[in-house]
PDB file of N, CA and C in Angstrom:
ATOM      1  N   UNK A   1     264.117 -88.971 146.447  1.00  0.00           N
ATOM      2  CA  UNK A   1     262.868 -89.431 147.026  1.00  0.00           C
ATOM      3  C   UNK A   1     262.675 -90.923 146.759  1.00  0.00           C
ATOM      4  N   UNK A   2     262.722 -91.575 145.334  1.00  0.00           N
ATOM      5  CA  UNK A   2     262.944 -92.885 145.213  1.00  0.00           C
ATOM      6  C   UNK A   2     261.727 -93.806 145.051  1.00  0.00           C
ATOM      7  N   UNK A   3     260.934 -93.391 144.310  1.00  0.00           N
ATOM      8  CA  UNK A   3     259.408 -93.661 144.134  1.00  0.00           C
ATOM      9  C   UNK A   3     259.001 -93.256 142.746  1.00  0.00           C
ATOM     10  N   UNK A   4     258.120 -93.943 141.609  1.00  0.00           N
ATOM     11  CA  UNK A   4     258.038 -94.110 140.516  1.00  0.00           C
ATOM     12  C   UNK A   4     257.296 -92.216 140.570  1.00  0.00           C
ATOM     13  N   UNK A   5     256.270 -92.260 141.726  1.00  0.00           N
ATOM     14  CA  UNK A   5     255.362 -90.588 141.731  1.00  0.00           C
ATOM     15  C   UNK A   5     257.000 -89.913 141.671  1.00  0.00           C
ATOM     16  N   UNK A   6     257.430 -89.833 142.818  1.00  0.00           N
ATOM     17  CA  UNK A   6     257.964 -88.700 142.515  1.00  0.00           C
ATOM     18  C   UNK A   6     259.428 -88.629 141.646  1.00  0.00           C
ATOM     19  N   UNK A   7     259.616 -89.471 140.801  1.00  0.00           N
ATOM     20  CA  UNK A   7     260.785 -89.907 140.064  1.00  0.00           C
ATOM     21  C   UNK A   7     259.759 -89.005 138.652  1.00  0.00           C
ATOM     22  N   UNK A   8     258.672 -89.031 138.454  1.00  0.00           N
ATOM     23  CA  UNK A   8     258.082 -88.795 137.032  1.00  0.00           C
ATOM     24  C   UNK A   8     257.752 -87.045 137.299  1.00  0.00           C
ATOM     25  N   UNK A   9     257.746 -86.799 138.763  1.00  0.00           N
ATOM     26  CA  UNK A   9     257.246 -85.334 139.082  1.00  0.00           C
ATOM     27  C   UNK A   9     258.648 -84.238 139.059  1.00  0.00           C
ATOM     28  N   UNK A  10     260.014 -85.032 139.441  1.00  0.00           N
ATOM     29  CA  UNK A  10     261.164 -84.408 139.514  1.00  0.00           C
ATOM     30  C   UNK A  10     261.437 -84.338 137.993  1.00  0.00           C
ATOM     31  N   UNK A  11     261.682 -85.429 137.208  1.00  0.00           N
ATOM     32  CA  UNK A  11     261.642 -85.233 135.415  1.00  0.00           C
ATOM     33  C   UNK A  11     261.223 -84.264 135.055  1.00  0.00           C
ATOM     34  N   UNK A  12     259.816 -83.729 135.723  1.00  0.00           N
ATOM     35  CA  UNK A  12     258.954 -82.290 134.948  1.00  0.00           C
ATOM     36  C   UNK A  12     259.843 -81.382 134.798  1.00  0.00           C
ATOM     37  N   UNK A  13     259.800 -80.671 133.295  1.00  0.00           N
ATOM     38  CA  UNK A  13     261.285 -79.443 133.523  1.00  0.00           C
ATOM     39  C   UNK A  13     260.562 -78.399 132.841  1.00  0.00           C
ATOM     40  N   UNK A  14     259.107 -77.928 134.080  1.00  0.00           N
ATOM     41  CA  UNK A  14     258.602 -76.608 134.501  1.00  0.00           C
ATOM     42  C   UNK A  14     258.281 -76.379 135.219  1.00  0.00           C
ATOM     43  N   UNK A  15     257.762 -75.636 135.534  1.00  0.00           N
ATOM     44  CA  UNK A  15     257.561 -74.363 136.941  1.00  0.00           C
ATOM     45  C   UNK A  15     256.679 -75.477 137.387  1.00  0.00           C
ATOM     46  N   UNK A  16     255.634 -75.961 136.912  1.00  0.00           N
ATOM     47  CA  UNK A  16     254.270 -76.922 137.988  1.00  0.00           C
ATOM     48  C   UNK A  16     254.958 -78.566 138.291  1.00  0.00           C
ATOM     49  N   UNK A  17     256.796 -78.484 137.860  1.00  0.00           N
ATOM     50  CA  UNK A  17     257.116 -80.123 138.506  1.00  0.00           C
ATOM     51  C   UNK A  17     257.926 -79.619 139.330  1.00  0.00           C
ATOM     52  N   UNK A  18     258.089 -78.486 139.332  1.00  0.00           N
ATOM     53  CA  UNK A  18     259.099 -77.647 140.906  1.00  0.00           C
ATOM     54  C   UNK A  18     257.930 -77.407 142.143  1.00  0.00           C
ATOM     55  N   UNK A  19     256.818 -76.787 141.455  1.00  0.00           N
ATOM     56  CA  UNK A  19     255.752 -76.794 142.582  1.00  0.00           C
ATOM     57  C   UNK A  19     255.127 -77.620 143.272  1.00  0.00           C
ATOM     58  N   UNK A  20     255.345 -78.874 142.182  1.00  0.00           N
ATOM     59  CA  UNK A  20     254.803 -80.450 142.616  1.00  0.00           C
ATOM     60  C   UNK A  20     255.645 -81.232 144.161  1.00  0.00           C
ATOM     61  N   UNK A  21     256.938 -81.195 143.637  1.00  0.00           N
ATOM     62  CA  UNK A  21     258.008 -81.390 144.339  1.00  0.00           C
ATOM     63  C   UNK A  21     257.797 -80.787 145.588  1.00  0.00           C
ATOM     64  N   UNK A  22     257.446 -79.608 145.547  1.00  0.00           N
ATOM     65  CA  UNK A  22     257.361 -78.631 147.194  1.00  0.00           C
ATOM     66  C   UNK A  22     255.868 -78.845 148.092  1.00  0.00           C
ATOM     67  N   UNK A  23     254.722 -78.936 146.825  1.00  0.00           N
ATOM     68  CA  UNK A  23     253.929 -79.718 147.249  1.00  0.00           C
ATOM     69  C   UNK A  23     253.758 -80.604 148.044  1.00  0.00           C
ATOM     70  N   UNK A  24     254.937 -81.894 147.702  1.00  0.00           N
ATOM     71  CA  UNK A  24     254.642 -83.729 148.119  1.00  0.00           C
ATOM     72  C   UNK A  24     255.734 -83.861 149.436  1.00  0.00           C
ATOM     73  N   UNK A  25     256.731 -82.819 148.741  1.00  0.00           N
ATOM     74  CA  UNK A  25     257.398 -82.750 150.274  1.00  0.00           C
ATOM     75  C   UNK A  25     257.087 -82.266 151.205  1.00  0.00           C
ATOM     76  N   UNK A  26     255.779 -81.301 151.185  1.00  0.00           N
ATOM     77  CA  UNK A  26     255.707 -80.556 152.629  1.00  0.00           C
ATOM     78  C   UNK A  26     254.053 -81.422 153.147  1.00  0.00           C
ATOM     79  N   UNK A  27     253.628 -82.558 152.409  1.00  0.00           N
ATOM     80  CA  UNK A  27     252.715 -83.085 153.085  1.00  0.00           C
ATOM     81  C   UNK A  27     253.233 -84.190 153.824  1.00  0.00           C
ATOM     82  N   UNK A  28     252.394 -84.422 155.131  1.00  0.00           N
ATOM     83  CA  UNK A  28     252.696 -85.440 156.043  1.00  0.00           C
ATOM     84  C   UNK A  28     253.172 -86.736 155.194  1.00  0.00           C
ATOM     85  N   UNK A  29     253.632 -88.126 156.522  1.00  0.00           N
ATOM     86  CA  UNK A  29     253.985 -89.321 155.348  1.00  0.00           C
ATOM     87  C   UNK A  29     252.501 -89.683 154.999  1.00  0.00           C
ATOM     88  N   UNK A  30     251.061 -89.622 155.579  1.00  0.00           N
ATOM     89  CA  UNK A  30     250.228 -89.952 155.162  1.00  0.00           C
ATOM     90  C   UNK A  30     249.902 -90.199 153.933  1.00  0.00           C
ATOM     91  N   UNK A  31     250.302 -88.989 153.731  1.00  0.00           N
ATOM     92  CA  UNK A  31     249.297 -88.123 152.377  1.00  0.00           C
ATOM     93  C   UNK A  31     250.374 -88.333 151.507  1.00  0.00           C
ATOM     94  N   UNK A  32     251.594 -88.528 151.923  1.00  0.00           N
ATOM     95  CA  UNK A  32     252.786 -88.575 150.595  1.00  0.00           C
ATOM     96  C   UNK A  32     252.196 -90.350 150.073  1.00  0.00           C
ATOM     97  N   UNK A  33     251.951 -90.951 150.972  1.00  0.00           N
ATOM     98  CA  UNK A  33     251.474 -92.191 150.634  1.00  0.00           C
ATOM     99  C   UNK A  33     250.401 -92.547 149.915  1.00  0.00           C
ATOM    100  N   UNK A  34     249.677 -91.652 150.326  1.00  0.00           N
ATOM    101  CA  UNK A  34     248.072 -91.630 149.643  1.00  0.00           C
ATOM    102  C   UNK A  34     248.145 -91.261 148.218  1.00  0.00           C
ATOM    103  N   UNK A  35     249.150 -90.307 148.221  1.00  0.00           N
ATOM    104  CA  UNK A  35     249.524 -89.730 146.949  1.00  0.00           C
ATOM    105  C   UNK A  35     250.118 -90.538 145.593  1.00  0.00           C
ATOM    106  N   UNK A  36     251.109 -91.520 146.497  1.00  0.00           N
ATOM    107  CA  UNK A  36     251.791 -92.650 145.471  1.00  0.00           C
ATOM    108  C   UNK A  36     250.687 -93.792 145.119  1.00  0.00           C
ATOM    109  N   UNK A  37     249.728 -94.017 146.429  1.00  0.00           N
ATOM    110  CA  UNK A  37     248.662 -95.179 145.530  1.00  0.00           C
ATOM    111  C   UNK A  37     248.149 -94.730 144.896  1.00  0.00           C
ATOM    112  N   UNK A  38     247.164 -93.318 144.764  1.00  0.00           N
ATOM    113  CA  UNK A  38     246.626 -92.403 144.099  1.00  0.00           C
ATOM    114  C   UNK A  38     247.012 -92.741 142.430  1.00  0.00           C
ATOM    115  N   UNK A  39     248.082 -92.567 142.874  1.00  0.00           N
ATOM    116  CA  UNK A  39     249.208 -92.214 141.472  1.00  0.00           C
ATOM    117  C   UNK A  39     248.697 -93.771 140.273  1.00  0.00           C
ATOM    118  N   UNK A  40     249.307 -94.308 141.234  1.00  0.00           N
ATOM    119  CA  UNK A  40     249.653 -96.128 140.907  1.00  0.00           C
ATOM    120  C   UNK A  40     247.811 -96.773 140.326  1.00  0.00           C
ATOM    121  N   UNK A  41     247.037 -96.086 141.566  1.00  0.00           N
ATOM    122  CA  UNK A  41     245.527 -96.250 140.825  1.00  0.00           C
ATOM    123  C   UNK A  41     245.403 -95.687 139.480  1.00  0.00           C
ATOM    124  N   UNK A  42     245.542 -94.602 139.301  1.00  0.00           N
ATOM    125  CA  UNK A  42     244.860 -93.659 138.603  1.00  0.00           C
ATOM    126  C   UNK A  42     245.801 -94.546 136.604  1.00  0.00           C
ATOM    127  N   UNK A  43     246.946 -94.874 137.263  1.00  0.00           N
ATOM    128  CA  UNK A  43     247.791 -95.570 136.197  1.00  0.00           C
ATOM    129  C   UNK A  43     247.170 -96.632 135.785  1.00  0.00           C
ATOM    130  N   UNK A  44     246.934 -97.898 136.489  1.00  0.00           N
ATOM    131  CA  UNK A  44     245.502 -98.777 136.281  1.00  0.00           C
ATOM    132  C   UNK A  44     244.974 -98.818 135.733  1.00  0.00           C
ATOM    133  N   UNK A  45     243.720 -97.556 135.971  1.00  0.00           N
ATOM    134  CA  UNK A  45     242.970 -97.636 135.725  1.00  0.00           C
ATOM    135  C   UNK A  45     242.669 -97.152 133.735  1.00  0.00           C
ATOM    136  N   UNK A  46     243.935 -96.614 133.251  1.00  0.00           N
ATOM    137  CA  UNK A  46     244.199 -95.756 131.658  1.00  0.00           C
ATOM    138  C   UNK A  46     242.845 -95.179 131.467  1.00  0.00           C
ATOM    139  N   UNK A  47     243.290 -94.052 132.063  1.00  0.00           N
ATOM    140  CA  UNK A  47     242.250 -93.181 131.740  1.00  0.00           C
ATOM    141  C   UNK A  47     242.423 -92.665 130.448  1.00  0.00           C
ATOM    142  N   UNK A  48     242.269 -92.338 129.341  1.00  0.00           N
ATOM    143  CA  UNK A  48     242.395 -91.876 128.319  1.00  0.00           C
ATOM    144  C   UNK A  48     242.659 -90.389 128.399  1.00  0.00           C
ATOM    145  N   UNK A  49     243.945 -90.152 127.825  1.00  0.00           N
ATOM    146  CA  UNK A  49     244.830 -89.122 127.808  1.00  0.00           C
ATOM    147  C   UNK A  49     245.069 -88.510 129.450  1.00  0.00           C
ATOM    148  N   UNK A  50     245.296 -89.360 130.076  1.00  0.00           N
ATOM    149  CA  UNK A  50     245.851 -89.056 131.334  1.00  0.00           C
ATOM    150  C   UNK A  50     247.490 -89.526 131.314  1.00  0.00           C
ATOM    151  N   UNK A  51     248.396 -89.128 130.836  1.00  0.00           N
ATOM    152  CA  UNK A  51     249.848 -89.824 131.277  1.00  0.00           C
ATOM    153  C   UNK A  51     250.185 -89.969 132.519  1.00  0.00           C
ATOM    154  N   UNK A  52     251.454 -90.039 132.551  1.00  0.00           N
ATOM    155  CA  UNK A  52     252.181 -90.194 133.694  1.00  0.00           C
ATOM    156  C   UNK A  52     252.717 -89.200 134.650  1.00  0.00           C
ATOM    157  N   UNK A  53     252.489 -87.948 133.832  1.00  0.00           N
ATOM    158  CA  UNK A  53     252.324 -86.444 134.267  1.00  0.00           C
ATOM    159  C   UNK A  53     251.103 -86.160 135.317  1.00  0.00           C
ATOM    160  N   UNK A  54     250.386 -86.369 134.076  1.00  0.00           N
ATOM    161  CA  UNK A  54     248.759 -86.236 134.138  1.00  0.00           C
ATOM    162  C   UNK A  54     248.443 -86.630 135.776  1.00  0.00           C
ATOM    163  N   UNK A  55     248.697 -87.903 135.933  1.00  0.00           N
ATOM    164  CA  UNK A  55     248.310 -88.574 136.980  1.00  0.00           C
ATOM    165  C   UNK A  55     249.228 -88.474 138.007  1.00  0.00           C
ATOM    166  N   UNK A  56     250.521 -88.104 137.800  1.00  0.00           N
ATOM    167  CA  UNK A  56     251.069 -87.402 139.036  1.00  0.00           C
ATOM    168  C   UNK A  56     250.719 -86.078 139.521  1.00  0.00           C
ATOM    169  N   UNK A  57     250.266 -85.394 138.902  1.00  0.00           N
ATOM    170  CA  UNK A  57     249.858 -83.822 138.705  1.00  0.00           C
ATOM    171  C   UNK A  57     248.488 -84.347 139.623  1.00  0.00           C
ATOM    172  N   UNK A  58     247.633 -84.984 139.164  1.00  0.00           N
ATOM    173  CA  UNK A  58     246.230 -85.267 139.975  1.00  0.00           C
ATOM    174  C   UNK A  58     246.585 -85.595 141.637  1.00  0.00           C
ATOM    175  N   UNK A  59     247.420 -86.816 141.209  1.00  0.00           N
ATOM    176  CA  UNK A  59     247.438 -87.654 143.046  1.00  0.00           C
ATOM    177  C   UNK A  59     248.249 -86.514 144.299  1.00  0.00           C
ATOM    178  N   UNK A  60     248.849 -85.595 143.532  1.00  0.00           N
ATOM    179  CA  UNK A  60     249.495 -84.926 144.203  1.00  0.00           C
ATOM    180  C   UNK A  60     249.070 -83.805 144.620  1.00  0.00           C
ATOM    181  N   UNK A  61     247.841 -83.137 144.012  1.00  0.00           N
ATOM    182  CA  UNK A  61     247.123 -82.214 144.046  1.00  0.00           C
ATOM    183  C   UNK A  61     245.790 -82.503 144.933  1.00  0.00           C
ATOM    184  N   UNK A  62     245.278 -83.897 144.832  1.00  0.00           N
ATOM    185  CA  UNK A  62     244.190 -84.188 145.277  1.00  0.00           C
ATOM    186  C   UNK A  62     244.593 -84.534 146.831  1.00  0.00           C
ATOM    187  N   UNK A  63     246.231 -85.403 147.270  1.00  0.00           N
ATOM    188  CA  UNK A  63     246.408 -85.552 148.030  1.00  0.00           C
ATOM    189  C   UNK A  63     246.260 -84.023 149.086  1.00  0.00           C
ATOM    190  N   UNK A  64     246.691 -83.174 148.640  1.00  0.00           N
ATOM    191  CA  UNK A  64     246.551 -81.741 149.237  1.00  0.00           C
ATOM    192  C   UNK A  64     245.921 -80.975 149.514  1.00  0.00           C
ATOM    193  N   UNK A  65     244.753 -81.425 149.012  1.00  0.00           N
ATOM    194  CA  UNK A  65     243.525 -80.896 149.185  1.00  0.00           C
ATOM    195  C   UNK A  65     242.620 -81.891 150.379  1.00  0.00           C
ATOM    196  N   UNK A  66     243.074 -82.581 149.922  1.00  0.00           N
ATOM    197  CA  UNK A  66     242.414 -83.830 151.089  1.00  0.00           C
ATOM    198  C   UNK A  66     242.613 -83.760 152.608  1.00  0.00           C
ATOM    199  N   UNK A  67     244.043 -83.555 152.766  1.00  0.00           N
ATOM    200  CA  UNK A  67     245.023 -83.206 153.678  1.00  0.00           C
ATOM    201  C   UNK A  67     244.248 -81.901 154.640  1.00  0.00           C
ATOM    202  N   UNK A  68     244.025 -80.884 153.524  1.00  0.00           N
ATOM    203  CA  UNK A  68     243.575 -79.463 153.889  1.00  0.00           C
ATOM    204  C   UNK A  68     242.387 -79.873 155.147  1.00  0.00           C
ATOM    205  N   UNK A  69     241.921 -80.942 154.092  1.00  0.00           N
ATOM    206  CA  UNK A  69     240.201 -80.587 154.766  1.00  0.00           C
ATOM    207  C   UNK A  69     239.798 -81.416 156.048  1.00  0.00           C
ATOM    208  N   UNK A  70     241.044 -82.426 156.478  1.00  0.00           N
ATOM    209  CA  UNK A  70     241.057 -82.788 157.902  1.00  0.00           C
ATOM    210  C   UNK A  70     241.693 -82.599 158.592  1.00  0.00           C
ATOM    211  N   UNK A  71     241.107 -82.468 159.632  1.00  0.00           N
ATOM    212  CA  UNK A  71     241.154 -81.872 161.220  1.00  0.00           C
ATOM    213  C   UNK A  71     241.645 -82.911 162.173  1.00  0.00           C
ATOM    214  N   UNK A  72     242.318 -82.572 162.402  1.00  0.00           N
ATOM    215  CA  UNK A  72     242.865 -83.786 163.872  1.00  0.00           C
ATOM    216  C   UNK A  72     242.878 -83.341 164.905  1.00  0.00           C
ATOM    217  N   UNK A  73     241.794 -83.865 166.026  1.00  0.00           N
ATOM    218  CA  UNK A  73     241.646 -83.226 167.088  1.00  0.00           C
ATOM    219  C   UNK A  73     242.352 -84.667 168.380  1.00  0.00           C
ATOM    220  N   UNK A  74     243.440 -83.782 168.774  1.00  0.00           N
ATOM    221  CA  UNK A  74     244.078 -84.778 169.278  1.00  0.00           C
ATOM    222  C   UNK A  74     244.140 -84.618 171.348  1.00  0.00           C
ATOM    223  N   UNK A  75     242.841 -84.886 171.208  1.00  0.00           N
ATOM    224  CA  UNK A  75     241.975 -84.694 172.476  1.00  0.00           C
ATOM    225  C   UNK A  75     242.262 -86.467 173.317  1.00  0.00           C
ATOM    226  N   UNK A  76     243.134 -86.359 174.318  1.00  0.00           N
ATOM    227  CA  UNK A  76     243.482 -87.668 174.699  1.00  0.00           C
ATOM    228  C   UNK A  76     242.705 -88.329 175.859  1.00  0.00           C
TER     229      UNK A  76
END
């Protein structure tokens, strides 16, 4: 994949960095994008006890949910 998100999400060696992985790959490039600034923000910003897990686990989860909840009505 070739990206700091998903270079720290493939490292995970359990079941929720295999689910992550299937996660980021099956969202559009949008949201895979949204997901890496997400990521890159959330790093920034040191949230206290958020790692590099932490905050891939969030951007990747939030990206998916986000994803869920719009509608594209592609009415021309």
């Amino acid at each position: 994949m070739g990206n700091e998100l998903t270079d720290v999400i493939e490292n995970m060696n359990n079941e929720n960095g295999r689910l992550l992985v299937y996660i980021y790959e099956g969202l559009p490039e949008f949201w895979q994008a949204y997901a890496r600034a997400s990521y890159e923000r959330l790093l920034q910003r040191k949230i206290k006890n958020l790692g590099k897990q932490g905050a891939a686990e969030l951007a990747v989860k939030l990206s998916e949910f986000l994803s869920s909840k719009v509608t594209v009505n592609e009415s021309v």
